[in-house]
PDB file of N, CA and C in Angstrom:
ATOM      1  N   UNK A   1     -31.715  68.129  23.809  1.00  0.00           N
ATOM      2  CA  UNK A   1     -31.622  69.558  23.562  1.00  0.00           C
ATOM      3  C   UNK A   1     -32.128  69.839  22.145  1.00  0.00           C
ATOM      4  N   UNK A   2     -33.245  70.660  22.011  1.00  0.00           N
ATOM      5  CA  UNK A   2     -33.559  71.091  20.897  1.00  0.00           C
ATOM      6  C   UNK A   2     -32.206  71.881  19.840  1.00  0.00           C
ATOM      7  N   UNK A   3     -32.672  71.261  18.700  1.00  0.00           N
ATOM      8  CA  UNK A   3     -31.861  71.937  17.428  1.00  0.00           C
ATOM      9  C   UNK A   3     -32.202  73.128  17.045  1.00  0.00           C
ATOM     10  N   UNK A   4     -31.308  74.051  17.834  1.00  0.00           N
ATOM     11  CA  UNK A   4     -31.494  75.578  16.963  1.00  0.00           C
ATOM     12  C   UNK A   4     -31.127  76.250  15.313  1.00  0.00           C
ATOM     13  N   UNK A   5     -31.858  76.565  14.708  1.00  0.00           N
ATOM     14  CA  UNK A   5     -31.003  77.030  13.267  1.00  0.00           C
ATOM     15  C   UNK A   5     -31.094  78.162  13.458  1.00  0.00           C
ATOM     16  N   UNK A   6     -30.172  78.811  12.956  1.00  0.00           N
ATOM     17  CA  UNK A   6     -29.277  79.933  13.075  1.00  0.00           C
ATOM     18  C   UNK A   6     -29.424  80.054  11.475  1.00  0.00           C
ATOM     19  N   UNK A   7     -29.995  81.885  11.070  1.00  0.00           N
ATOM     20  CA  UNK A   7     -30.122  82.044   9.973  1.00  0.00           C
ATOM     21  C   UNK A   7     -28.716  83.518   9.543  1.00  0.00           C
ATOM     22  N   UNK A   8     -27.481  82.252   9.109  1.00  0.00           N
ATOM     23  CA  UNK A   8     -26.149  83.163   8.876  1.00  0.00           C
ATOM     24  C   UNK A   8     -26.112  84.932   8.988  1.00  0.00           C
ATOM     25  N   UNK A   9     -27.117  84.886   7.368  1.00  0.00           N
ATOM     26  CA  UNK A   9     -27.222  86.229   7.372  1.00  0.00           C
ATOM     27  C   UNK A   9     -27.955  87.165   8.366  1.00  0.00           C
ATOM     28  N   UNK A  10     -28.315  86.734   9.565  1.00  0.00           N
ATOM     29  CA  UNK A  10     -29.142  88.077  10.402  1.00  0.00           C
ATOM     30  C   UNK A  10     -28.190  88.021  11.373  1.00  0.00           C
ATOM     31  N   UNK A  11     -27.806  89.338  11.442  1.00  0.00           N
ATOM     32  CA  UNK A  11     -26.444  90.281  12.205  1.00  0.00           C
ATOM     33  C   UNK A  11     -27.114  91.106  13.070  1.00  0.00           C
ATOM     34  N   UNK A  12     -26.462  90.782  14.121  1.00  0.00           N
ATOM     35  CA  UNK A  12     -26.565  92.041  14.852  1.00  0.00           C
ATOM     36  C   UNK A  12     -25.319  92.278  15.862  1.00  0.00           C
ATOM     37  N   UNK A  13     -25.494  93.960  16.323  1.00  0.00           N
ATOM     38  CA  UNK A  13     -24.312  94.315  16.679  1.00  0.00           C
ATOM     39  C   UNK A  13     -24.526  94.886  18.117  1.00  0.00           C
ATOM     40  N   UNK A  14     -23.672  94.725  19.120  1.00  0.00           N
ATOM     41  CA  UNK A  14     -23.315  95.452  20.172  1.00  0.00           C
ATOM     42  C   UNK A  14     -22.537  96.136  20.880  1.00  0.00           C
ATOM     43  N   UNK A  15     -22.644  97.612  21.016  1.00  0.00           N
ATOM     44  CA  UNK A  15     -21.026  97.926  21.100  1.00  0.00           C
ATOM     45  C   UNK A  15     -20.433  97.646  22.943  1.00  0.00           C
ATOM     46  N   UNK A  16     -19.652  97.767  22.737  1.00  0.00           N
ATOM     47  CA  UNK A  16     -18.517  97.176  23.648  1.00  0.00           C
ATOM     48  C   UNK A  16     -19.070  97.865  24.868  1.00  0.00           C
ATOM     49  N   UNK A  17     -19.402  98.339  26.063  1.00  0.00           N
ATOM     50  CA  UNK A  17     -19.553  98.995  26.949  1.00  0.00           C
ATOM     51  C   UNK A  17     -18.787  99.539  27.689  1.00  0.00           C
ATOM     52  N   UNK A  18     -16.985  99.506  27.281  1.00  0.00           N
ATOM     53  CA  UNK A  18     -16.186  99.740  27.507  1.00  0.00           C
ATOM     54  C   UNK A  18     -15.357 100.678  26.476  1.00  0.00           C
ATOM     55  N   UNK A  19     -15.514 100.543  25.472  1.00  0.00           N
ATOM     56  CA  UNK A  19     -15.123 101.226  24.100  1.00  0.00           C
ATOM     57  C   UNK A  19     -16.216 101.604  22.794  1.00  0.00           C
ATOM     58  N   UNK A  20     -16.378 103.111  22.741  1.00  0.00           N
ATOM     59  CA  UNK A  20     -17.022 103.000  21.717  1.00  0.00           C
ATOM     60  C   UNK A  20     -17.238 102.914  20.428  1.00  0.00           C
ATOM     61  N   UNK A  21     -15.992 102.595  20.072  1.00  0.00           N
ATOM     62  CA  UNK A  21     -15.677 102.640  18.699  1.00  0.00           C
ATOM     63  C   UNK A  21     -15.294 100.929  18.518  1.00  0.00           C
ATOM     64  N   UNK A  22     -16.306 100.069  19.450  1.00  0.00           N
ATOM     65  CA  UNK A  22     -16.228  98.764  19.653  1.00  0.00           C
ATOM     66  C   UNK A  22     -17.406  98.346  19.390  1.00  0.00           C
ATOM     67  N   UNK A  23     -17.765  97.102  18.281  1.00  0.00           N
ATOM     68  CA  UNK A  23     -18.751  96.453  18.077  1.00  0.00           C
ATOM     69  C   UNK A  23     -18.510  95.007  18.351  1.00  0.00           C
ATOM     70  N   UNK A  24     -19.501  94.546  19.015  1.00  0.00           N
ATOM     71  CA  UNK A  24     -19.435  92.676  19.449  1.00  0.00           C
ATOM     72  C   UNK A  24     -20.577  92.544  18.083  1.00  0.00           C
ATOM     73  N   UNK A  25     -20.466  91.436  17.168  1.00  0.00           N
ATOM     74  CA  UNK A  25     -20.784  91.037  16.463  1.00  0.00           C
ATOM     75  C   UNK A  25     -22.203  89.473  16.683  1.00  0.00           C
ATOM     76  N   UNK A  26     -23.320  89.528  16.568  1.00  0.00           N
ATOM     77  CA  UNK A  26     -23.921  88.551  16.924  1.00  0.00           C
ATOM     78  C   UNK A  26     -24.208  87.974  15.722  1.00  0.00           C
ATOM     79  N   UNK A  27     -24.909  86.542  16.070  1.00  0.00           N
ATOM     80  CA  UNK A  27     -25.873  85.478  14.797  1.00  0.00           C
ATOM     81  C   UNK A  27     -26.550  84.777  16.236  1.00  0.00           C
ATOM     82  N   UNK A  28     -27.914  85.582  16.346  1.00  0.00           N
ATOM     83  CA  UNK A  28     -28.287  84.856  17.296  1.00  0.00           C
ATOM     84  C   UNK A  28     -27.593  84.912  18.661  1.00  0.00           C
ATOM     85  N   UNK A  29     -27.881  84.131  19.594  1.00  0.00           N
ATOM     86  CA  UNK A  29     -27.009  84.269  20.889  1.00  0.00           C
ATOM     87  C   UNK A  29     -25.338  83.757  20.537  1.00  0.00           C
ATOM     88  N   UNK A  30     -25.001  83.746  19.744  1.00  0.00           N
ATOM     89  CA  UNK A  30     -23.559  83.111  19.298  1.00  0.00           C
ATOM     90  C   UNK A  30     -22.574  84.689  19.013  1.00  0.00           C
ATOM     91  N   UNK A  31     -21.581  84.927  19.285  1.00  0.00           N
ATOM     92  CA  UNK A  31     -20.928  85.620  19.309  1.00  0.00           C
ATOM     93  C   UNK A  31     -19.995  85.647  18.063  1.00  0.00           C
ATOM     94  N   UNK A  32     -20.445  85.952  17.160  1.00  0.00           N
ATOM     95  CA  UNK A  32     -19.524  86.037  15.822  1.00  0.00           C
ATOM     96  C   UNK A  32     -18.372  86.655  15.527  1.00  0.00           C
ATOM     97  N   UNK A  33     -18.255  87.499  16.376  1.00  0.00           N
ATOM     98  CA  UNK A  33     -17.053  87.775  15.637  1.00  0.00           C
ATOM     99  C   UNK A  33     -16.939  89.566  16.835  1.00  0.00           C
ATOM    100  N   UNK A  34     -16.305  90.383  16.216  1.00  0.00           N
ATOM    101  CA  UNK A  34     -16.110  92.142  16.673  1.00  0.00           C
ATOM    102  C   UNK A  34     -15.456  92.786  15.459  1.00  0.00           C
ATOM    103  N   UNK A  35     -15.688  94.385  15.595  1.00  0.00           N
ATOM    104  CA  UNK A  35     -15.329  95.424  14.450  1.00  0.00           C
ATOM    105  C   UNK A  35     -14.981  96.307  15.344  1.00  0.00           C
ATOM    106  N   UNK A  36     -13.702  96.662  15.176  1.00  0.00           N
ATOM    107  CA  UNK A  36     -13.483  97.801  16.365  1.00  0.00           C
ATOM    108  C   UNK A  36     -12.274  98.409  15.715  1.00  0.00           C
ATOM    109  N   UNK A  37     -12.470  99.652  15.909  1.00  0.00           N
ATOM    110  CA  UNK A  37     -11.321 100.796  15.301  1.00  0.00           C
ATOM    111  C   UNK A  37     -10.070 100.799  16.165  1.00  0.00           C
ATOM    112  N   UNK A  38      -8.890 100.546  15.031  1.00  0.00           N
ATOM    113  CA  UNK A  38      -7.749  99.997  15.624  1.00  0.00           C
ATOM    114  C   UNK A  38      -6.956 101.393  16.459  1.00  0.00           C
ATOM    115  N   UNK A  39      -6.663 100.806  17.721  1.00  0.00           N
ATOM    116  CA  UNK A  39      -5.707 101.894  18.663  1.00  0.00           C
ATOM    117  C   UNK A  39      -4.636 101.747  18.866  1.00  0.00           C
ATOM    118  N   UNK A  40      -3.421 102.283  19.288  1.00  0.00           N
ATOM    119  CA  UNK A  40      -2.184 102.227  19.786  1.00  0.00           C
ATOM    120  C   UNK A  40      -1.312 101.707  18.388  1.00  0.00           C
ATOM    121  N   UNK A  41      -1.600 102.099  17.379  1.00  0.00           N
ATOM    122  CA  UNK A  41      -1.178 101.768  16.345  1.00  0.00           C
ATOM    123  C   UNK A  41      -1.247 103.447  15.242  1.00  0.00           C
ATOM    124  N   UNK A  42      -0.136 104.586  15.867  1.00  0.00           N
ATOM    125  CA  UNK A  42      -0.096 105.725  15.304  1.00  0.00           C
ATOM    126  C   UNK A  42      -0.214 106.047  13.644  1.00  0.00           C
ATOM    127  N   UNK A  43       1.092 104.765  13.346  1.00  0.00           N
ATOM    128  CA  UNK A  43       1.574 105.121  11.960  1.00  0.00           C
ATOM    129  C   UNK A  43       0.515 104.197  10.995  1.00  0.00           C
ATOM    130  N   UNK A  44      -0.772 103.314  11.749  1.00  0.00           N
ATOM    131  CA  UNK A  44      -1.544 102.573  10.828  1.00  0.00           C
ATOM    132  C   UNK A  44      -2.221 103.218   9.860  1.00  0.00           C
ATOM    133  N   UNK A  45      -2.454 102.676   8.870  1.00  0.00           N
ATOM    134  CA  UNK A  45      -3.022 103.389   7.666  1.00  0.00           C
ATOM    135  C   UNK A  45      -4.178 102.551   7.225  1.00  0.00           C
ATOM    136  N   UNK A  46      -4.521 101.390   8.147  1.00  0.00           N
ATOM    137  CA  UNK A  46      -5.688 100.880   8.076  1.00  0.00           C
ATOM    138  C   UNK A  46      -6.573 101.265   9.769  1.00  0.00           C
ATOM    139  N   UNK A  47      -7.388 101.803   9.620  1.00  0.00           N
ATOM    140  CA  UNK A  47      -8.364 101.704  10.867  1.00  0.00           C
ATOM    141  C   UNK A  47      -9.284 100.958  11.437  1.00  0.00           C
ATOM    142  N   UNK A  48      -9.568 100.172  10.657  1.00  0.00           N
ATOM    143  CA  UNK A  48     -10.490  99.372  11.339  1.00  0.00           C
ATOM    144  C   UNK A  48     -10.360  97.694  11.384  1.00  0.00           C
ATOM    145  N   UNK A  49     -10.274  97.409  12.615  1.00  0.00           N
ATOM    146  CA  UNK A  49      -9.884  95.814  12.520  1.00  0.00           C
ATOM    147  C   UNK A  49     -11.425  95.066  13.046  1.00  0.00           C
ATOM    148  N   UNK A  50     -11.319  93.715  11.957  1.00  0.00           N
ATOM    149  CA  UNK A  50     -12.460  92.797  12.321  1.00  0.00           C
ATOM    150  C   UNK A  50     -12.071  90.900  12.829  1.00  0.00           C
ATOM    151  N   UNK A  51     -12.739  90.615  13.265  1.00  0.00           N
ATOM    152  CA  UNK A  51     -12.398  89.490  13.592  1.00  0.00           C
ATOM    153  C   UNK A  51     -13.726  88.150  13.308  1.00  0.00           C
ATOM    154  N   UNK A  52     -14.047  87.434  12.336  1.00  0.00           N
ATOM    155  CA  UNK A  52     -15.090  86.877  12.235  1.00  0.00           C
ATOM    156  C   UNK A  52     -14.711  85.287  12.462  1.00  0.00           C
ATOM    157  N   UNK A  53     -15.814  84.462  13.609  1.00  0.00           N
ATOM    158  CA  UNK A  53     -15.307  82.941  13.739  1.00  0.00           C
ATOM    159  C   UNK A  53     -15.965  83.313  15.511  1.00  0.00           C
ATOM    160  N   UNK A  54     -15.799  81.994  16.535  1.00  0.00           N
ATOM    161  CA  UNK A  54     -15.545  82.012  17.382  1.00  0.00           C
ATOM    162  C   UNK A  54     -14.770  80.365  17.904  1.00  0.00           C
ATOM    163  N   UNK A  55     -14.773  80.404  19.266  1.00  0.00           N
ATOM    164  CA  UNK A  55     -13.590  79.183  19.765  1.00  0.00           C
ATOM    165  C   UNK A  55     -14.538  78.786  21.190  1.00  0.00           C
ATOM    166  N   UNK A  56     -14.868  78.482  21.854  1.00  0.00           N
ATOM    167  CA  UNK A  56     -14.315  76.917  20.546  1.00  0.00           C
ATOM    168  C   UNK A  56     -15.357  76.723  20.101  1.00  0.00           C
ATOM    169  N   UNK A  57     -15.605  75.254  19.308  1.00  0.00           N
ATOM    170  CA  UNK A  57     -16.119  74.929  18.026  1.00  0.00           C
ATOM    171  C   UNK A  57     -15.464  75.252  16.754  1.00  0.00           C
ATOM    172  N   UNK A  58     -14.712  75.347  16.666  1.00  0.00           N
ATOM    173  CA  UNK A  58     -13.707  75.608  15.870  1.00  0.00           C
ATOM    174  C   UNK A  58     -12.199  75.233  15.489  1.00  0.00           C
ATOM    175  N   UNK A  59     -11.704  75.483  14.689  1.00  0.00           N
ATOM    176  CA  UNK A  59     -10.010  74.752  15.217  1.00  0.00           C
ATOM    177  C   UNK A  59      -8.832  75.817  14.576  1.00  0.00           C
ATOM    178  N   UNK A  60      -7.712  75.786  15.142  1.00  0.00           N
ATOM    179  CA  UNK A  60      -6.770  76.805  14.773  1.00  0.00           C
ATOM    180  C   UNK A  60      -6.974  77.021  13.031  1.00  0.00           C
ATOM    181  N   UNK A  61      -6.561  78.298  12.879  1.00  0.00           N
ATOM    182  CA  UNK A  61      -6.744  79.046  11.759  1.00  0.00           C
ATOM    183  C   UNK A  61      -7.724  79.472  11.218  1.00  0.00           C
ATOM    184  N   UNK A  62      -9.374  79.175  11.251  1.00  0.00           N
ATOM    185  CA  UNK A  62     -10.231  79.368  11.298  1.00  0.00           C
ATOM    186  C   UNK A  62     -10.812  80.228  11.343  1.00  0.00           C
ATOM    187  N   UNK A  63     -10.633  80.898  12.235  1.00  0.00           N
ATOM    188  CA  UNK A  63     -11.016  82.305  12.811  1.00  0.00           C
ATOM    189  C   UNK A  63     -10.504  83.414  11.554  1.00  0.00           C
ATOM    190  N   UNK A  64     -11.054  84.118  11.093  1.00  0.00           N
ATOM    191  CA  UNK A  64     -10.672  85.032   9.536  1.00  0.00           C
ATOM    192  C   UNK A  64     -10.894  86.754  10.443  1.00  0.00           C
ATOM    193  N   UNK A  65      -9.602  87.081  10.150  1.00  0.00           N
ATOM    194  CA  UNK A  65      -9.715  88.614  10.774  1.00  0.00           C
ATOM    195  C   UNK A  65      -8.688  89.413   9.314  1.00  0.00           C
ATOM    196  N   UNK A  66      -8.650  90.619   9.207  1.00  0.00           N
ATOM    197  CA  UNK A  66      -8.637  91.930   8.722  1.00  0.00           C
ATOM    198  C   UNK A  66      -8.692  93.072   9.281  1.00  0.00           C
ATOM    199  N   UNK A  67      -8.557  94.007   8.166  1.00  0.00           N
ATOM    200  CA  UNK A  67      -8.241  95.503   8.218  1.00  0.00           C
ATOM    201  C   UNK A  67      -8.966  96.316   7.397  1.00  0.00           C
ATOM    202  N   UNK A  68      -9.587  96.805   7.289  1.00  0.00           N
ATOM    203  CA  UNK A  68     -10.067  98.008   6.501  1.00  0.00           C
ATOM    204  C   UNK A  68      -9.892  99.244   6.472  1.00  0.00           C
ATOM    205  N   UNK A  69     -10.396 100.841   5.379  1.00  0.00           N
ATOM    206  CA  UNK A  69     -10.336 101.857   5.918  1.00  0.00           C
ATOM    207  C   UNK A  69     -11.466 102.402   6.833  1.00  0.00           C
ATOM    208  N   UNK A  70     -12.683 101.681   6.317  1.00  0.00           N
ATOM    209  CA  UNK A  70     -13.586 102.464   6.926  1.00  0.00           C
ATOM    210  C   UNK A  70     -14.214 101.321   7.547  1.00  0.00           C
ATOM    211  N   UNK A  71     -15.227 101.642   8.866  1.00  0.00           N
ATOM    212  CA  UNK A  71     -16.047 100.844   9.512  1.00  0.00           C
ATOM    213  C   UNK A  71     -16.897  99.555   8.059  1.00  0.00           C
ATOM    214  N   UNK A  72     -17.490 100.570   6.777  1.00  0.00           N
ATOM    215  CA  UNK A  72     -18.163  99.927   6.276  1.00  0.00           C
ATOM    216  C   UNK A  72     -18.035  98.849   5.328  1.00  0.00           C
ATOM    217  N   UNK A  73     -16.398  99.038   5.111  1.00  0.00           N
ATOM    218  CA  UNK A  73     -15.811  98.274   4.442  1.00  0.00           C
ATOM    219  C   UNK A  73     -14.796  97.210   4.922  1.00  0.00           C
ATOM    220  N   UNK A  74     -15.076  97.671   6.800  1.00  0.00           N
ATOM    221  CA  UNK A  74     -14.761  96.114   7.435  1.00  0.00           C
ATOM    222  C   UNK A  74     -15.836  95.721   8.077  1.00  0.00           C
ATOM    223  N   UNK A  75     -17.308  95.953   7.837  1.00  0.00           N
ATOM    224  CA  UNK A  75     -18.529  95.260   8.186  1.00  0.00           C
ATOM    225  C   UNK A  75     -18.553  94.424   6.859  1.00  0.00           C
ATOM    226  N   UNK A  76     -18.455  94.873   5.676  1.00  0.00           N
ATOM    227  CA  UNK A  76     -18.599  93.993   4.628  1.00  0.00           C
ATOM    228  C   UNK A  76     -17.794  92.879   4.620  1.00  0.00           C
ATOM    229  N   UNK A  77     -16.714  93.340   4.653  1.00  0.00           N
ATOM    230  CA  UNK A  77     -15.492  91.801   4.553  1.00  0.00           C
ATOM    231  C   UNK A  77     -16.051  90.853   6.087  1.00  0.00           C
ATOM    232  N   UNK A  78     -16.259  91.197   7.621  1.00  0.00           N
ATOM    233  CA  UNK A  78     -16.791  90.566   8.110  1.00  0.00           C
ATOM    234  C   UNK A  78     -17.794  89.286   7.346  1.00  0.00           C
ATOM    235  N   UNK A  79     -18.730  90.172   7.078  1.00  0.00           N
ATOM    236  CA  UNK A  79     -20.138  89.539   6.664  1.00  0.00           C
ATOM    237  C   UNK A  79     -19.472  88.284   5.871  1.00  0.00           C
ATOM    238  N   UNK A  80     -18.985  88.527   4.552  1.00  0.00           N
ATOM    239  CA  UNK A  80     -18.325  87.820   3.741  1.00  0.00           C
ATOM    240  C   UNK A  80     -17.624  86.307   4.415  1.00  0.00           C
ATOM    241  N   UNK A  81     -16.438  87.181   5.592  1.00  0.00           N
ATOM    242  CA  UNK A  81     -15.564  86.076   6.323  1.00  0.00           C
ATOM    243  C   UNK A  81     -16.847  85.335   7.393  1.00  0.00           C
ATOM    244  N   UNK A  82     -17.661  86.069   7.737  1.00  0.00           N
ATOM    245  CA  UNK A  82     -18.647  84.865   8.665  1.00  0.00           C
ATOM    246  C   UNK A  82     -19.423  84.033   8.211  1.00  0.00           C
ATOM    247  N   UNK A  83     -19.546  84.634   6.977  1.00  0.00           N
ATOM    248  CA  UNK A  83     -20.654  83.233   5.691  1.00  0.00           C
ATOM    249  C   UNK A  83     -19.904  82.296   5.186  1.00  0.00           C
ATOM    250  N   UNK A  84     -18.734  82.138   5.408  1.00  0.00           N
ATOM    251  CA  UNK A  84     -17.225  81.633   4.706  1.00  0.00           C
ATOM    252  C   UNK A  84     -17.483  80.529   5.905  1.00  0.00           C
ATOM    253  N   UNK A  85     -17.350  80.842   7.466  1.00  0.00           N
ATOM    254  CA  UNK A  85     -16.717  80.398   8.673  1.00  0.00           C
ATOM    255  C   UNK A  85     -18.185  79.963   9.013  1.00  0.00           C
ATOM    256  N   UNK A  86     -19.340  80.041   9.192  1.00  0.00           N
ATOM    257  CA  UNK A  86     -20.577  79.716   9.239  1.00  0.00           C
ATOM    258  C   UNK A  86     -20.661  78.291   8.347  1.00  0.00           C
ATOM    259  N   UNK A  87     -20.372  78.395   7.375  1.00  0.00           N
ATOM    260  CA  UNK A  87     -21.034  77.363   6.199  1.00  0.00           C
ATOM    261  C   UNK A  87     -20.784  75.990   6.819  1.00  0.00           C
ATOM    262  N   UNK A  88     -19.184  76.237   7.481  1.00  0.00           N
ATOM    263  CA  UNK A  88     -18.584  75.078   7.935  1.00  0.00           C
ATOM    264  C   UNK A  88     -18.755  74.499   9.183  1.00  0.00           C
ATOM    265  N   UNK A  89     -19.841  74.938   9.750  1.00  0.00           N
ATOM    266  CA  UNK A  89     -19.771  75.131  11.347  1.00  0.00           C
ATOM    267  C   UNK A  89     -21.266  73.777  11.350  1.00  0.00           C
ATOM    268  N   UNK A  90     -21.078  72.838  12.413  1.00  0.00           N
ATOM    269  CA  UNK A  90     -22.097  71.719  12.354  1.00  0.00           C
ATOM    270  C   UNK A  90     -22.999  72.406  14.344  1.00  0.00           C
ATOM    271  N   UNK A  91     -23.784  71.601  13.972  1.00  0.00           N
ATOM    272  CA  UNK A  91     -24.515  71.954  15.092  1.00  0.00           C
ATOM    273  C   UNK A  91     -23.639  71.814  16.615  1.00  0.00           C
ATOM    274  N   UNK A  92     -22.957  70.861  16.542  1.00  0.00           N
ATOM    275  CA  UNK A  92     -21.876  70.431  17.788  1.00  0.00           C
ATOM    276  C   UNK A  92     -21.181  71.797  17.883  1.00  0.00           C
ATOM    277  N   UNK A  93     -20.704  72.292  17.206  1.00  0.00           N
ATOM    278  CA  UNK A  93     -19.480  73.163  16.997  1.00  0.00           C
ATOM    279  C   UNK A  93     -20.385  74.494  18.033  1.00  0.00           C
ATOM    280  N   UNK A  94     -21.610  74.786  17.452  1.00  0.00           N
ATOM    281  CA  UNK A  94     -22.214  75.864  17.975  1.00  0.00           C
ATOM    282  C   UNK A  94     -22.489  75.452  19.537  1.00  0.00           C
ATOM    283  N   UNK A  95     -22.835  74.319  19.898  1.00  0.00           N
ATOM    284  CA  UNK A  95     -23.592  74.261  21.232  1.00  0.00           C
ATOM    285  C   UNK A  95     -22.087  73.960  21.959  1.00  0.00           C
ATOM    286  N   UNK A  96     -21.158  73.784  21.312  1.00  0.00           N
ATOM    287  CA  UNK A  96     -19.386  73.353  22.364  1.00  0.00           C
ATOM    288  C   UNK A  96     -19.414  75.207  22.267  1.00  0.00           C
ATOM    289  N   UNK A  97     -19.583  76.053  21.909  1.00  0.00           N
ATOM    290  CA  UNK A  97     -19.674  77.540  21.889  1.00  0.00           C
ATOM    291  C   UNK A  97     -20.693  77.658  23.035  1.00  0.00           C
ATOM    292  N   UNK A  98     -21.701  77.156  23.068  1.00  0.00           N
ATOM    293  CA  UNK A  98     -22.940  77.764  24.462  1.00  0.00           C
ATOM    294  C   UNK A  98     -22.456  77.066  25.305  1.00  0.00           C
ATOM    295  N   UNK A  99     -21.730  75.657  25.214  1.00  0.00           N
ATOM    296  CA  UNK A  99     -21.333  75.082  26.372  1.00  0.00           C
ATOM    297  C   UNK A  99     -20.511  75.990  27.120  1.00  0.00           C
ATOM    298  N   UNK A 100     -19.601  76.276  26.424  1.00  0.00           N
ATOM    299  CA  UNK A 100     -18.306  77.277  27.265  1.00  0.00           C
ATOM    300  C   UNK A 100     -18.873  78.541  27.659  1.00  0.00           C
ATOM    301  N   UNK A 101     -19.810  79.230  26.954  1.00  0.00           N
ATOM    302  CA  UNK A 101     -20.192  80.377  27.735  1.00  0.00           C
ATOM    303  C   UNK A 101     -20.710  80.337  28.740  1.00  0.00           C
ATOM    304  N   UNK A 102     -21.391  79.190  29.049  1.00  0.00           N
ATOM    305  CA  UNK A 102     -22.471  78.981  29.750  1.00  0.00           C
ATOM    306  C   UNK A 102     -21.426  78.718  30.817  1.00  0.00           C
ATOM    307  N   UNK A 103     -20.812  77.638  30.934  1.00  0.00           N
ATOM    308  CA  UNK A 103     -19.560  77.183  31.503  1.00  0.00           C
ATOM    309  C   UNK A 103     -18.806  78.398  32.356  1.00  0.00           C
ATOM    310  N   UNK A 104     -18.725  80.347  31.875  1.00  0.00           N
ATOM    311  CA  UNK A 104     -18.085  81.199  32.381  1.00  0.00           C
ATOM    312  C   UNK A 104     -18.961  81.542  33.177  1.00  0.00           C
ATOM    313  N   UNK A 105     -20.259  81.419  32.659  1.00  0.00           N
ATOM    314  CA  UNK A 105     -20.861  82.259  33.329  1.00  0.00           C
ATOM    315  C   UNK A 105     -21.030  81.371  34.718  1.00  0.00           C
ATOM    316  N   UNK A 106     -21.187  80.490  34.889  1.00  0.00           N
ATOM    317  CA  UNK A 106     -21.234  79.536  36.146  1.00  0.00           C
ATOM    318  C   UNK A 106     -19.871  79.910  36.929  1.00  0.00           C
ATOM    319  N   UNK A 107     -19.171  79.911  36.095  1.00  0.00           N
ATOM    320  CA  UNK A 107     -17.805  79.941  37.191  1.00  0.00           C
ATOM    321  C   UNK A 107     -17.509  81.149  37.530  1.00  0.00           C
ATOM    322  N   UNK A 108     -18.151  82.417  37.130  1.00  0.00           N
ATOM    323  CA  UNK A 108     -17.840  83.736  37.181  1.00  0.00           C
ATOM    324  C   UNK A 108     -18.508  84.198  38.575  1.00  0.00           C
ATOM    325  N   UNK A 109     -19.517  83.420  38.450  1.00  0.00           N
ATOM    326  CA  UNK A 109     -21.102  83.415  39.550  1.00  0.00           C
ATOM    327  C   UNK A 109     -20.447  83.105  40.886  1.00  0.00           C
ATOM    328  N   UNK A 110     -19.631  81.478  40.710  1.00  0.00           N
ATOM    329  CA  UNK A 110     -18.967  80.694  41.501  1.00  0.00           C
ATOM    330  C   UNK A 110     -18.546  81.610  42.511  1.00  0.00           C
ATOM    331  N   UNK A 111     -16.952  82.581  41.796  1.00  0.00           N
ATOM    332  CA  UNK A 111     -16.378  83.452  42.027  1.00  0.00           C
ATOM    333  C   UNK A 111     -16.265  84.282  43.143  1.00  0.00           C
ATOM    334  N   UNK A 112     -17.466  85.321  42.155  1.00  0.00           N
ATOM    335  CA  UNK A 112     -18.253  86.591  43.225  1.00  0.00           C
ATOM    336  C   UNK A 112     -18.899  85.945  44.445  1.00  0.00           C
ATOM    337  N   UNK A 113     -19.451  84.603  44.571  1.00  0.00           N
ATOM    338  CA  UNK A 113     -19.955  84.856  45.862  1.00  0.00           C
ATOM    339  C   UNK A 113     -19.209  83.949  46.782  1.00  0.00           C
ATOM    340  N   UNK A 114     -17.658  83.621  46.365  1.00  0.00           N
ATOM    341  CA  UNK A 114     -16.912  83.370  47.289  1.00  0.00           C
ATOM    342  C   UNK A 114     -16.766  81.793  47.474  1.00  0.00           C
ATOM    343  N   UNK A 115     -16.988  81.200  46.435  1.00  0.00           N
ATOM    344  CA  UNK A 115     -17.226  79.809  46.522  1.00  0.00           C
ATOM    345  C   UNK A 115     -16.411  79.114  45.679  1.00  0.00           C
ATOM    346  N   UNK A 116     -15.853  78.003  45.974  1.00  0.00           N
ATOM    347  CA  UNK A 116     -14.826  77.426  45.096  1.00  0.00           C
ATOM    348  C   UNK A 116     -15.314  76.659  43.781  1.00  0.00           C
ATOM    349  N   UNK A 117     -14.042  77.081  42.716  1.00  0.00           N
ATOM    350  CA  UNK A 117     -14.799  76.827  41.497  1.00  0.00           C
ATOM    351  C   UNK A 117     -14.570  75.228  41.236  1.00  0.00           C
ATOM    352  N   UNK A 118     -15.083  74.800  41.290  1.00  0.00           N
ATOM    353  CA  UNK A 118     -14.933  72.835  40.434  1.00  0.00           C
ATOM    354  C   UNK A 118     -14.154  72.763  38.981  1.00  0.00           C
ATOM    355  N   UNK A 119     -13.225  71.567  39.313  1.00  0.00           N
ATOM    356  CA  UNK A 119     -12.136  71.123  38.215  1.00  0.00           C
ATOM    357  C   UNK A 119     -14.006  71.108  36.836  1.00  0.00           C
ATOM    358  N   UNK A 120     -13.253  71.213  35.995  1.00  0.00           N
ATOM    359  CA  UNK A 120     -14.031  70.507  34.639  1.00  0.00           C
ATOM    360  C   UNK A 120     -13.894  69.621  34.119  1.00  0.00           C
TER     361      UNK A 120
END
């Protein structure tokens, strides 16, 4: 399997298709992280929650999340927490990340067309 490099700093964002005040966070096909304006939380006085890291490839605590007031000042701390959580990340770590997606998406497929899913 070819070695992909992944250049930290190029971000991109997708919002949720379910929520719009929901961003999925990319680096490449890798799923970095989300920024999404916090709900069901009346008396909060922070609005916006981020979450930067993904799992696996990773190990408990790792994952760096927050609060901000504004969207732009929890895109920044993101950025910050994914160059933090990036630095440390080896090539294994990323492709045990495509393994498992790849991994849902097979079994999701499985699923819908009625077919039994295989132990792993």
């Amino acid at each position: 399997m070819p070695v992909v490099t992944l250049d930290f700093t190029k971000l991109t964002r997708r919002r949720d298709p379910d929520r719009p005040d929901c961003w999925f966070i990319y680096c490449g096909d890798i799923h970095a992280g989300t920024i999404a304006k916090a709900v069901g939380m009346p008396n909060a006085v922070n609005n916006w929650n981020w979450s930067a890291g993904f799992y696996p490839g990773s190990h408990a605590g790792e994952i760096r999340t927050g609060c901000a007031e504004t969207f732009e000042e929890a895109k920044a701390r993101f950025e910050k927490a994914w160059l933090a959580f990036a630095a440390k990340r080896t090539q294994a770590d990323f492709e045990e990340w495509r393994d498992q997606r790849d991994w849902t998406a097979r079994k999701y497929a499985l699923m819908d067309r009625g077919e039994k899913v295989p132990l792993r």
